[in-house]
Protein backbone atom coordinates (compact mmCIF):
# COMPACT_ATOMS: atom_id res chain seq x y z
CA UNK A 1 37.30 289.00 221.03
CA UNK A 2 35.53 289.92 217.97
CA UNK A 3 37.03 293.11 215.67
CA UNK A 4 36.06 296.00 214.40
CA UNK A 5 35.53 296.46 210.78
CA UNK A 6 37.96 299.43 210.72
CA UNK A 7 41.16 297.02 210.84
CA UNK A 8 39.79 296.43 207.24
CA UNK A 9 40.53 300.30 206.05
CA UNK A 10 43.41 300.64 203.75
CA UNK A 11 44.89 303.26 205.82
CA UNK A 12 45.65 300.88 208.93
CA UNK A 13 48.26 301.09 210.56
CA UNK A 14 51.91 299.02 209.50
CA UNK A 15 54.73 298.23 212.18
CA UNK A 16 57.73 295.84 213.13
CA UNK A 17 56.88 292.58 214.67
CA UNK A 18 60.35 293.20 215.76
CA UNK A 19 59.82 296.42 217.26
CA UNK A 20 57.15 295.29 219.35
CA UNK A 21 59.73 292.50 220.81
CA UNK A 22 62.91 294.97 220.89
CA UNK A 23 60.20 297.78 223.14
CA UNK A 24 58.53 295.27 225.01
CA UNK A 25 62.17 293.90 226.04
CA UNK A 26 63.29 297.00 226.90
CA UNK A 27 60.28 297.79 229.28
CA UNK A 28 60.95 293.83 230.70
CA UNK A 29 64.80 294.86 231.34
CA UNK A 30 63.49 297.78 233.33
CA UNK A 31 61.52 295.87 235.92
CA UNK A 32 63.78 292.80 236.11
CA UNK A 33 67.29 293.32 236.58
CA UNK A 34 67.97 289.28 235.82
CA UNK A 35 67.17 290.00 232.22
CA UNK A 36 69.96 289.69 230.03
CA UNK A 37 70.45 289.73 226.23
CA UNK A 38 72.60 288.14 224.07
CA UNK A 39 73.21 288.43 220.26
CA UNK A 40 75.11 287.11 217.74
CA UNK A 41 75.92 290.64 215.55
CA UNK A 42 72.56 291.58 214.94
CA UNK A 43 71.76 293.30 217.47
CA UNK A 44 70.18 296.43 215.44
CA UNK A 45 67.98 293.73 212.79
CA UNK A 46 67.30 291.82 215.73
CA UNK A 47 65.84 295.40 217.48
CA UNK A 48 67.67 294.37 221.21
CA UNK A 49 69.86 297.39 220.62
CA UNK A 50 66.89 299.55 222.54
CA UNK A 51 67.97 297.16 225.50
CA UNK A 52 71.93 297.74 224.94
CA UNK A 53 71.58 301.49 224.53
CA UNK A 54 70.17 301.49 228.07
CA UNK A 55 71.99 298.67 229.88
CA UNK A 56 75.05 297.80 228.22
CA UNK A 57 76.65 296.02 231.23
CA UNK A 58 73.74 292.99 230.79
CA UNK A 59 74.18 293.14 226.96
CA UNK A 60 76.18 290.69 225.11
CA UNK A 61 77.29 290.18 221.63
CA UNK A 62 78.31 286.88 220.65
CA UNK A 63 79.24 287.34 217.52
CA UNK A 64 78.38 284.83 214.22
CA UNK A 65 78.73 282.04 216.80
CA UNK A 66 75.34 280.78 217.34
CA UNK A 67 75.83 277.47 218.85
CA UNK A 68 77.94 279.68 221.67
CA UNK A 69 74.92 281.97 221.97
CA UNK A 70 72.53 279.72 223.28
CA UNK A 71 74.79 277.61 225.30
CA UNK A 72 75.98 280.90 227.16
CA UNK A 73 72.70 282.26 227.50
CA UNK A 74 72.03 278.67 229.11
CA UNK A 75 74.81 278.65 231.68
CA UNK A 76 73.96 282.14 232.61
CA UNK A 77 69.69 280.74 232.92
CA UNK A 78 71.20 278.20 235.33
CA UNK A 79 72.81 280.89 237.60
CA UNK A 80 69.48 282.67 237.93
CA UNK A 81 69.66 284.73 235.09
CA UNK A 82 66.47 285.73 232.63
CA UNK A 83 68.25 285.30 229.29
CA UNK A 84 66.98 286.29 225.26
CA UNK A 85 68.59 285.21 222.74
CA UNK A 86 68.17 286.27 219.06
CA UNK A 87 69.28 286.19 215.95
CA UNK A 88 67.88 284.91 212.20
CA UNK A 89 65.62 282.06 212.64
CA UNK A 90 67.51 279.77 210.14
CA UNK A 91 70.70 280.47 211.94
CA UNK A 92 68.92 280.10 215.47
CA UNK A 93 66.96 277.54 215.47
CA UNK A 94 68.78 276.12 212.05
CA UNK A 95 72.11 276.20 212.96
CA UNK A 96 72.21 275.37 216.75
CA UNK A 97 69.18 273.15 217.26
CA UNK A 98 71.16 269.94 219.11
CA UNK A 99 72.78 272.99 221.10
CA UNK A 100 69.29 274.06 221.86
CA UNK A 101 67.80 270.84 222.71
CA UNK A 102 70.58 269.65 225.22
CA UNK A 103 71.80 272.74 226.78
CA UNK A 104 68.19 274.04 226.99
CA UNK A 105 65.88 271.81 226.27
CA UNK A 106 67.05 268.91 228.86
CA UNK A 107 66.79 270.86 231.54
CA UNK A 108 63.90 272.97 231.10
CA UNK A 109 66.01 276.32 231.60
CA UNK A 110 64.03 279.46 230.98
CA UNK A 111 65.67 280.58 227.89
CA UNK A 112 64.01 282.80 225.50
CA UNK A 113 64.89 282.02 222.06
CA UNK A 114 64.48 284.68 219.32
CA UNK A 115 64.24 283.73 215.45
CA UNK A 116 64.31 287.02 213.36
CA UNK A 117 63.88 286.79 209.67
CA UNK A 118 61.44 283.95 209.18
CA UNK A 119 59.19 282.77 206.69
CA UNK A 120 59.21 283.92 202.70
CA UNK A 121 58.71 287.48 204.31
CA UNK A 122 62.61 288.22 203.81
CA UNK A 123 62.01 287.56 200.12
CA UNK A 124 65.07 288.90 198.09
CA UNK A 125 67.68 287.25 200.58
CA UNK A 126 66.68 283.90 199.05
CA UNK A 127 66.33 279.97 200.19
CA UNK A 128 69.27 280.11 202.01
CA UNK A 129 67.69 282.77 204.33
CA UNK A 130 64.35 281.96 204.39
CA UNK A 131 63.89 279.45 207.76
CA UNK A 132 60.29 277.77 206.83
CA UNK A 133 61.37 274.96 209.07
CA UNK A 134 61.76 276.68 212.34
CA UNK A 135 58.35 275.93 214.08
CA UNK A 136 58.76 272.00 213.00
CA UNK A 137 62.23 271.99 214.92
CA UNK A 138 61.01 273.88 218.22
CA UNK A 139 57.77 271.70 218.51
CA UNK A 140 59.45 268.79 218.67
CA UNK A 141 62.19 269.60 221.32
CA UNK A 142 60.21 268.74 224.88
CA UNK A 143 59.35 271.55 227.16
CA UNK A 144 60.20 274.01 224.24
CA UNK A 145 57.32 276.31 224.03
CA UNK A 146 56.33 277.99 220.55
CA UNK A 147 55.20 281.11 219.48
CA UNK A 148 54.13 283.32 216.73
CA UNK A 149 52.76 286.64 216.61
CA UNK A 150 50.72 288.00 214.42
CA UNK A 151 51.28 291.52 215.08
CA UNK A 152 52.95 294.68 216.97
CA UNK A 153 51.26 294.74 219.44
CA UNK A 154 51.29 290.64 220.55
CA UNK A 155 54.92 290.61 219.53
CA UNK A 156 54.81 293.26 222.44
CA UNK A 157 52.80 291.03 224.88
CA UNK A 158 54.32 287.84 224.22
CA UNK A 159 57.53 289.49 225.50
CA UNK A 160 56.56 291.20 228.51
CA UNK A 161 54.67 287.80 229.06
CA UNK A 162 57.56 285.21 228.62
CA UNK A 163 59.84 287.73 230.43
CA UNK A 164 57.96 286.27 233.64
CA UNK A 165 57.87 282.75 232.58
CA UNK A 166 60.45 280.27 234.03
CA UNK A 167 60.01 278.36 230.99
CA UNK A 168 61.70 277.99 227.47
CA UNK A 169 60.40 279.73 224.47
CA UNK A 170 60.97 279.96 220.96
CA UNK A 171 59.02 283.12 219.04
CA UNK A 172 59.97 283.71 215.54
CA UNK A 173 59.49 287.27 214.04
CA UNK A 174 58.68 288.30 210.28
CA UNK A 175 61.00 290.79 208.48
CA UNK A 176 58.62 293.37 206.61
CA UNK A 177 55.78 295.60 208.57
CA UNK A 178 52.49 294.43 209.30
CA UNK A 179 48.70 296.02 209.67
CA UNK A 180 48.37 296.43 213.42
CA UNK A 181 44.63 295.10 213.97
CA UNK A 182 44.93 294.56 217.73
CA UNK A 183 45.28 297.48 220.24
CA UNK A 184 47.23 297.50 223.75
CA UNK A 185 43.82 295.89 225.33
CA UNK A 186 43.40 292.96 222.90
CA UNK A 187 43.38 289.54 225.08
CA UNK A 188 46.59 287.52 224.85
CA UNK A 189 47.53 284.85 227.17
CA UNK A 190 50.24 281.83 226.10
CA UNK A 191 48.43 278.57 224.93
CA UNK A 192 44.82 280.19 224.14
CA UNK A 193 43.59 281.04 220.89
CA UNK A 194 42.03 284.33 219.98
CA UNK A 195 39.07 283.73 218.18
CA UNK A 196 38.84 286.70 215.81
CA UNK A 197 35.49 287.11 214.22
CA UNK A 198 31.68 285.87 214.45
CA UNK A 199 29.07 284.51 212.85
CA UNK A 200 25.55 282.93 212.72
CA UNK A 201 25.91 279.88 210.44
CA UNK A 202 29.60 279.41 210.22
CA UNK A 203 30.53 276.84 208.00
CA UNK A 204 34.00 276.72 208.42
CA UNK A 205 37.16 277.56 210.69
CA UNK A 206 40.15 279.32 209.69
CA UNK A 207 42.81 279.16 211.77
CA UNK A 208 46.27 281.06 211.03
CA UNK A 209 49.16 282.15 212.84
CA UNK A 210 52.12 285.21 212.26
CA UNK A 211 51.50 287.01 209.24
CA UNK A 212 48.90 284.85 207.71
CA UNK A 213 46.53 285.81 210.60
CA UNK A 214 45.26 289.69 208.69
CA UNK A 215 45.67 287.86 205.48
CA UNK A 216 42.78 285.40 206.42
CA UNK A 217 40.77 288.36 207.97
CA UNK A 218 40.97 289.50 204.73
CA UNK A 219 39.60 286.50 203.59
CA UNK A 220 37.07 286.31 205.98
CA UNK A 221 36.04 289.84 204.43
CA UNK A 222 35.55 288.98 201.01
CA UNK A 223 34.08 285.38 201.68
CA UNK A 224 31.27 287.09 204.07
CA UNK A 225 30.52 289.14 200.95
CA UNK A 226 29.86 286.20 198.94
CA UNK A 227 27.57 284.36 201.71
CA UNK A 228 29.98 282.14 203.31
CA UNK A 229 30.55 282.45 206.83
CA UNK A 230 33.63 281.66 208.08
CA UNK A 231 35.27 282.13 212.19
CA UNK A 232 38.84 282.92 212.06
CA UNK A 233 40.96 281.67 215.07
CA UNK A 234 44.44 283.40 215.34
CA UNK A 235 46.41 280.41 217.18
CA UNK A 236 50.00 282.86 218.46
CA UNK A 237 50.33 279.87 220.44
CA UNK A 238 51.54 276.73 218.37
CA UNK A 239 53.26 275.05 221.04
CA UNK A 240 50.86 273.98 223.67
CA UNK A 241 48.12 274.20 221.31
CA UNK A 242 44.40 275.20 222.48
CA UNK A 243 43.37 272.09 221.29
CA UNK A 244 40.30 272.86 223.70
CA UNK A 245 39.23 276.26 220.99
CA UNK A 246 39.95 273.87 218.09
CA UNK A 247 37.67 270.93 218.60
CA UNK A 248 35.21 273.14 220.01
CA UNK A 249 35.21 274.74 216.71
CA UNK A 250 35.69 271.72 214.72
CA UNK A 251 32.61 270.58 216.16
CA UNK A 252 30.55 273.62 215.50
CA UNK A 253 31.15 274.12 211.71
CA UNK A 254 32.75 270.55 210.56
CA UNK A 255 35.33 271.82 208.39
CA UNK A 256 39.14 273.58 208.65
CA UNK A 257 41.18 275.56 207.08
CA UNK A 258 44.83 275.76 208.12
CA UNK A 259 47.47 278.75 206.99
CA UNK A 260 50.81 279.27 207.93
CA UNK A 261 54.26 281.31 206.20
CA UNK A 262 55.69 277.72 207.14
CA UNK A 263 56.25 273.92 205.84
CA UNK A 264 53.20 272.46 206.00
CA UNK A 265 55.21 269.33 207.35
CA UNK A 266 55.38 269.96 210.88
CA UNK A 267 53.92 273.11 211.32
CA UNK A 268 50.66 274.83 212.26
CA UNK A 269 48.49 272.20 209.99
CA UNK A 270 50.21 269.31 211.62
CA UNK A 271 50.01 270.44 215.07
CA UNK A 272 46.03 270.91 214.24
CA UNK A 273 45.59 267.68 212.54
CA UNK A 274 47.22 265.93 215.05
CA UNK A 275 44.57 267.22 217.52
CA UNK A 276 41.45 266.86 215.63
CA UNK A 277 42.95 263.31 213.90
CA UNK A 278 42.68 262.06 217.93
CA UNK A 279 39.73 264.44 218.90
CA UNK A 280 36.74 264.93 216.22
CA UNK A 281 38.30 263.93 212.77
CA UNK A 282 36.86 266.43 209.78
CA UNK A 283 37.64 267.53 206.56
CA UNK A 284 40.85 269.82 206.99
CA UNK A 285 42.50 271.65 204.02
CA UNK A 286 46.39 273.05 205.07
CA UNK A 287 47.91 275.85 203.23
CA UNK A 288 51.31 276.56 203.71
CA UNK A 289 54.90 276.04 201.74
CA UNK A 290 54.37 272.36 200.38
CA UNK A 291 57.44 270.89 200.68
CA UNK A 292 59.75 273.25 198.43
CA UNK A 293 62.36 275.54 199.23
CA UNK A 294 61.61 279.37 198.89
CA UNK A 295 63.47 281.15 196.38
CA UNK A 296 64.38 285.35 195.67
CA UNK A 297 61.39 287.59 195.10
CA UNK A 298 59.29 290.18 196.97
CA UNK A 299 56.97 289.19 199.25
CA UNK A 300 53.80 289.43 197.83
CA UNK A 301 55.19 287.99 194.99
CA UNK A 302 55.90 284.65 196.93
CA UNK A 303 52.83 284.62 199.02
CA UNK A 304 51.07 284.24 195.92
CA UNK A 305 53.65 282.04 194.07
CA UNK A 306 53.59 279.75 197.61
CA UNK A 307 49.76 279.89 197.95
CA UNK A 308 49.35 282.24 200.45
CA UNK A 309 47.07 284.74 199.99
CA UNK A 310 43.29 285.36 200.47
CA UNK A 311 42.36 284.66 197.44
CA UNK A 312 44.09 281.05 198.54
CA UNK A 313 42.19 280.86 201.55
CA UNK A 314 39.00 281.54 199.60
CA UNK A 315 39.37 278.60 197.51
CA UNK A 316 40.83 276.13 200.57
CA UNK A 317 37.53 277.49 202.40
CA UNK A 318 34.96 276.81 199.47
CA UNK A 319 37.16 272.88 198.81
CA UNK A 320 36.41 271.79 202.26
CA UNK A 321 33.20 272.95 201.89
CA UNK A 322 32.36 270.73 199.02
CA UNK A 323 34.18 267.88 200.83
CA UNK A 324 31.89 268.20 203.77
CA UNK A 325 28.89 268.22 202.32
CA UNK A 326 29.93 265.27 199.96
């Protein structure tokens, strides 16, 4: 899919990751009756109180007992039941992973895990809120799929789509509104990249995932302006990877540029690296939270103090272009 240049207007639209996950649940509850939804007392922040307005009897709050929440929600997957889970990403993954990884995990049962609240995004709640760490801790856990919308609309999609899955997911959700540069017939299919943009003589790849995806369209922007091309890959699906788009890409420009609202150390950046490391080795440049805690402060104000912005990208893009041509 290639975009239109009118996702770049000021005026574009801004919505809830979380309300594309709490309608897109609600239409899934309608058509499957085996869909049920547990939280632990967040069900409003969470946005699954659409789905217990309209059917409270498969609704159920936990309560601030997360380790229960997922081990209920995988007793209930084992008697045939369709069960999401959610709740704040540090506290679910962070706070129930072995939980997670035995009583889910093991067994391959098709629970759908639901990390609100992640990334720098919740800003003046502070390090002890912010879950950076979440995608590192899913990856790892086998048959645990991973995902990451990057707006609205795929938070939507990614729903509907994992409501029919008899697998295990994770998707983690920011807090703040985002620009909605998809629409309702945008591609999206679990474990393949959306390659975003075009271009002639593109000498590097960016590939981003959640919020950092418009921020490197941005990028993208403003780079093209100042004659370097650049393809930007939006890669919702971290866990399986399309390592198939990446090398293919690799190969064609023989650079990369990794961002993610995320630890660099296990994240996005790894997940590529790993690929390419084993595939078509090239000069890769990873931006992401290096190691370090977040702290209080308003989101914009800690992309930039974290490195995240397009004027970040710019310079990654324009380093690994000087190391590939070195």
């Amino acid at each position: 899919m290639f975009l239109s240049d009118k996702i770049f207007k000021k005026d574009i639209e801004l919505k809830l990751m979380r309300d594309g996950f709490g309608y897109g649940l609600l239409e899934a509850g309608e058509k499957d009756e085996r869909i049920v939804v547990l939280t632990a007392d967040l069900k409003e922040s969470t946005r699954v109180n659409y789905f217990a307005e309209k059917f409270p009897n498969r609704f159920i709050e936990v309560g601030v007992a997360e380790q229960n929440l997922v081990t209920i929600a995988s007793g209930m997957a084992n008697y045939g039941k369709i069960p999401f889970c959610t709740s704040y990403a540090i506290f679910s993954p962070g706070r129930n992973w072995e939980q997670i990884r035995t009583t889910i995990g093991i067994d391959g049962y098709p629970v759908k895990i639901i990390g609100a609240q992640s990334g720098l995004n919740i800003g003046h709640y502070g390090v002890t809120h912010q879950a950076l760490e979440d995608i590192a801790l899913m990856r790892v856990i086998p048959n645990m799929n991973v995902i990451a919308p990057s707006d609205y609309n795929e938070a939507k999609k990614a729903t509907l789509s994992m409501a029919v899955d008899d697998k295990p997911y994770y998707m983690r959700l920011p807090r703040i509104e985002s620009p909605v540069y998809t629409t309702d017939k945008t591609p999206f299919m679990f474990g393949k990249a959306n390659v975003l943009t075009e271009s002639k003589k593109p000498e590097v790849i960016i590939i981003a995932t959640g919020l950092m995806v418009y921020e490197a369209l941005l990028a993208y922007k403003e780079l093209e302006r100042n004659g370097i091309e650049t393809i930007v890959i939006n890669v919702h699906t971290i866990k399986p990877l399309d390592t198939e788009t990446i090398i293919r890409y690799a190969k064609l420009t023989g650079a990369v540029v990794t961002i993610e609202e995320h630890q660099v150390i296990g994240g996005l950046g790894s997940a590529v690296s790993e690929t390419l490391s084993k595939n078509f080795p090239v000069p890769i440049e990873i931006l992401g939270v290096q190691d370090r805690f977040g702290q209080s402060g308003k989101p914009k104000e800690l992309f930039k103090e974290y490195g995240l912005t397009k004027e970040d990208i710019a310079k990654a893009v324009k380093k690994v272009i000087a190391r590939k041509n070195s």
